[in-house]
C-alpha atoms as a PDB file:
ATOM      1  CA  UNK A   1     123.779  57.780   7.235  1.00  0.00           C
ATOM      2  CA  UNK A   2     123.349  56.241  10.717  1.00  0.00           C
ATOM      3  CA  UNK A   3     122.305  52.416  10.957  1.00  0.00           C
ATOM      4  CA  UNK A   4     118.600  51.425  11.374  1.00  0.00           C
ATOM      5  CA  UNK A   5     118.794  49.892  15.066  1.00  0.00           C
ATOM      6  CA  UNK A   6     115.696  50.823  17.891  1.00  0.00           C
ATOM      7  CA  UNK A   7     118.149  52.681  19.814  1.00  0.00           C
ATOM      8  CA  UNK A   8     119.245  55.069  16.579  1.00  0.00           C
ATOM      9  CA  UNK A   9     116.471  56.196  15.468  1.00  0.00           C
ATOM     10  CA  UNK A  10     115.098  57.166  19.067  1.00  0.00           C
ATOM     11  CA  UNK A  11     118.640  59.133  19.283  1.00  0.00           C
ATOM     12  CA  UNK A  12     117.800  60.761  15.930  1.00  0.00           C
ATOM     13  CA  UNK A  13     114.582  61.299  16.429  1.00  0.00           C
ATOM     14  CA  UNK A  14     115.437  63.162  19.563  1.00  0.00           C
ATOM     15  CA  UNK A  15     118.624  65.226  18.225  1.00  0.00           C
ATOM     16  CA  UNK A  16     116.235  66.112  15.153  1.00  0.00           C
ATOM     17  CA  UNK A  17     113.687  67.519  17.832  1.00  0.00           C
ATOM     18  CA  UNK A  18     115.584  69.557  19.582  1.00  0.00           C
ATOM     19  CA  UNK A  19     117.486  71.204  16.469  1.00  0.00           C
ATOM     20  CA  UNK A  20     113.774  72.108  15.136  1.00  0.00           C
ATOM     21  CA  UNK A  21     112.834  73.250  18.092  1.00  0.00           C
ATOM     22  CA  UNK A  22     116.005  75.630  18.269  1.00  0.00           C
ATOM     23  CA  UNK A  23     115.638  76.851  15.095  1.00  0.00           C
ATOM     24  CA  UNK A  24     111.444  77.319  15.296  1.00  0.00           C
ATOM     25  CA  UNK A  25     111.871  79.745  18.227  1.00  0.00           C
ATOM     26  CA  UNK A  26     114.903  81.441  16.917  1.00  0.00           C
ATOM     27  CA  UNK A  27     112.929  83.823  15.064  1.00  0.00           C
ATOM     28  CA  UNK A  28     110.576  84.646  18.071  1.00  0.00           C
ATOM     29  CA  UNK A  29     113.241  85.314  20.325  1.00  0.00           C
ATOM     30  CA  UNK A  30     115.064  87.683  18.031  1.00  0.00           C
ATOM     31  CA  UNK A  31     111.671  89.704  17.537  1.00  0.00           C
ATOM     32  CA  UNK A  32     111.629  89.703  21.294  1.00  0.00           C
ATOM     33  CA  UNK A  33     115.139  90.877  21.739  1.00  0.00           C
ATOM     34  CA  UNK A  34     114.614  93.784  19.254  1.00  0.00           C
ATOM     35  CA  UNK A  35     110.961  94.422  20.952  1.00  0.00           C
ATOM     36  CA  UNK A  36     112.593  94.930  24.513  1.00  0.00           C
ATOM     37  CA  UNK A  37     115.802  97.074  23.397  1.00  0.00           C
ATOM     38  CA  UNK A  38     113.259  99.586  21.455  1.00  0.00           C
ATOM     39  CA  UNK A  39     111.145  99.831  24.553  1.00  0.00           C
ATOM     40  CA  UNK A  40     114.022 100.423  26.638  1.00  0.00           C
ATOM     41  CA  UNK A  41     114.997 102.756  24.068  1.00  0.00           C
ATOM     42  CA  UNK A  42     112.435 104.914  23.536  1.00  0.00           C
ATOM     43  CA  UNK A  43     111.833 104.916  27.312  1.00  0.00           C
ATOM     44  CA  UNK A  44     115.508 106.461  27.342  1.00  0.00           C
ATOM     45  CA  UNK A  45     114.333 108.708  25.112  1.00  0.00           C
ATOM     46  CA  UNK A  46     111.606 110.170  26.439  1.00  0.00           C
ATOM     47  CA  UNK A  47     113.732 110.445  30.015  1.00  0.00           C
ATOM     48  CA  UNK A  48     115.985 112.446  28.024  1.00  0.00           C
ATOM     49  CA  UNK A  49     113.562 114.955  26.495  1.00  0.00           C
ATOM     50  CA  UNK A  50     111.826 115.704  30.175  1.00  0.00           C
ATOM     51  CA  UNK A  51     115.256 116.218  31.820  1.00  0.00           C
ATOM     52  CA  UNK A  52     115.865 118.646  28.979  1.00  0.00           C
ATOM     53  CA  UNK A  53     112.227 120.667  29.158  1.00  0.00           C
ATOM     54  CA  UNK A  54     113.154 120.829  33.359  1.00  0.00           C
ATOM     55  CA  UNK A  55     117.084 122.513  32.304  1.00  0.00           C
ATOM     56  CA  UNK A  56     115.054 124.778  29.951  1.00  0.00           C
ATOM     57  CA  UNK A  57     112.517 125.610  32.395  1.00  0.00           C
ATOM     58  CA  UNK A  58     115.410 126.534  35.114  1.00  0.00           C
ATOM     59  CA  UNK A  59     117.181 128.858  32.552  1.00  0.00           C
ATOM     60  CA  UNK A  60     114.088 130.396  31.826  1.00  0.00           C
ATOM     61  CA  UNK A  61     112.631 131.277  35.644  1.00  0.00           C
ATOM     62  CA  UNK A  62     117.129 132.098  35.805  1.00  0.00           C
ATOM     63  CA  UNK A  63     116.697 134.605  32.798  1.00  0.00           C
ATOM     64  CA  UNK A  64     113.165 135.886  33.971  1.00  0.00           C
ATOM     65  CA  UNK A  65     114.723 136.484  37.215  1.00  0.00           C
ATOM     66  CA  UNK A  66     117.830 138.252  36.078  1.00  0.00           C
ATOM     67  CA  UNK A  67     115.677 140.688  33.977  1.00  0.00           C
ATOM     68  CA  UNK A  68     113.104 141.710  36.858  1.00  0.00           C
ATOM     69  CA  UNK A  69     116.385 142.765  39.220  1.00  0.00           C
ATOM     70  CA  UNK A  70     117.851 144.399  36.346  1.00  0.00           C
ATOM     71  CA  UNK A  71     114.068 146.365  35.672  1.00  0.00           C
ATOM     72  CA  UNK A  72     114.148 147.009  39.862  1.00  0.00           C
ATOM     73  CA  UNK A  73     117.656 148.246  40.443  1.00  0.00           C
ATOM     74  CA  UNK A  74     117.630 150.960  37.988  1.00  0.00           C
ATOM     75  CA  UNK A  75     117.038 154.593  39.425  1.00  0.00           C
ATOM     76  CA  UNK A  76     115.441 156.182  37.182  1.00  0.00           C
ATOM     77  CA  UNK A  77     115.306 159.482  38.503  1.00  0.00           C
ATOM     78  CA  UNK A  78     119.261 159.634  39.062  1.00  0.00           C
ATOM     79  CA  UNK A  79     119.212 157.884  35.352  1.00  0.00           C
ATOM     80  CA  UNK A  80     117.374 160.955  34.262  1.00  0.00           C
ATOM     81  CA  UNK A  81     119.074 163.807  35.627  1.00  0.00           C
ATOM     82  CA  UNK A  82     122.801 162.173  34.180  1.00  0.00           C
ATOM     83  CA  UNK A  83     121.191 161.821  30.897  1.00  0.00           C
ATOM     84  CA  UNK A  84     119.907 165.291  30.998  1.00  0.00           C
ATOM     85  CA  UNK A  85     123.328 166.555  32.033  1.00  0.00           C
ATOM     86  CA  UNK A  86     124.946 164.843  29.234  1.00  0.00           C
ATOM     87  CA  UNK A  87     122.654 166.323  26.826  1.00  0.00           C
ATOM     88  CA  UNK A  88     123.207 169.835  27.964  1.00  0.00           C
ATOM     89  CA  UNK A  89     126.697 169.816  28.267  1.00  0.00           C
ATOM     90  CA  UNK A  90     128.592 169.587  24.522  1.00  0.00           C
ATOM     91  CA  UNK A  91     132.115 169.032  24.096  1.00  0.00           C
ATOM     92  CA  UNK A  92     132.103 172.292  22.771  1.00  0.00           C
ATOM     93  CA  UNK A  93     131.034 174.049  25.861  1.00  0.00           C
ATOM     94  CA  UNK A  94     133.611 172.284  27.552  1.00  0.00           C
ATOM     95  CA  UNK A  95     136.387 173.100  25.604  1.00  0.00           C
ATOM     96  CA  UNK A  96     135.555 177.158  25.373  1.00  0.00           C
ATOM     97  CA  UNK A  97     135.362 177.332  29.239  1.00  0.00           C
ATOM     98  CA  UNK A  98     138.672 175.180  29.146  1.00  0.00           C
ATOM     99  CA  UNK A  99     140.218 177.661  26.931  1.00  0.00           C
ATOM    100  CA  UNK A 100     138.728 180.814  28.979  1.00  0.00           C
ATOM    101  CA  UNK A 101     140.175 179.264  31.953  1.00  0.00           C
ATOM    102  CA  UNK A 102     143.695 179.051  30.381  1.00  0.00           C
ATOM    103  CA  UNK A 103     143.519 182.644  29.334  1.00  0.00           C
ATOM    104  CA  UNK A 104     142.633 184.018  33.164  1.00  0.00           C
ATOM    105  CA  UNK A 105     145.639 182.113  33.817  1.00  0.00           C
ATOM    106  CA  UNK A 106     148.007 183.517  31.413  1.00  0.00           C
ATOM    107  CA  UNK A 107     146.504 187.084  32.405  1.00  0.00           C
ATOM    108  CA  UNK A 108     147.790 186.841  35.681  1.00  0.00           C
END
């Protein structure tokens, strides 16, 4: 315990003060701390989601794009006639004019 002289208790009074003040606006500054790192946050946040709906927009106009030159360089007419082709012409068919071929041969 300090000594009861005019100039102690003035020192007291003013160390005692300041030590309530600190711890009085302790509180008030943490709530401000948190306040400002949860704007900054969510602002972060929400930067994040739009630069993700702009990539997804860019793949989709990219896929939209590949599709419609995929749907315009087919020839369907040329498309046609090699499917018909395929159709008509069995593996069977193949191999009897294969073998009827061999045979002219081996006539000879």
């Amino acid at each position: 315990m300090a000594y009861t002289t005019a100039v102690n208790s003035q020192i007291t009074d003013a160390v005692t003060q300041a030590n309530v003040n600190v711890l009085a606006q302790a509180p008030a500054l943490a709530l401000g701390s948190l306040f400002q790192s949860l704007a900054h946050s969510t602002g972060i946040l929400y930067e994040n989601t739009v630069s993700a709906q702009q990539q997804q927009n860019t793949l989709a106009q990219a896929g939209a794009n590949m599709g419609v030159m995929q749907i315009y360089s087919v020839d369907t007419m040329a498309d046609a006639a090699s499917t018909e082709k395929v159709s008509q012409g069995g593996v069977s068919d193949n191999l009897t004019s294969l073998l009827a071929t061999m045979q002219a041969f081996q006539n000879r």
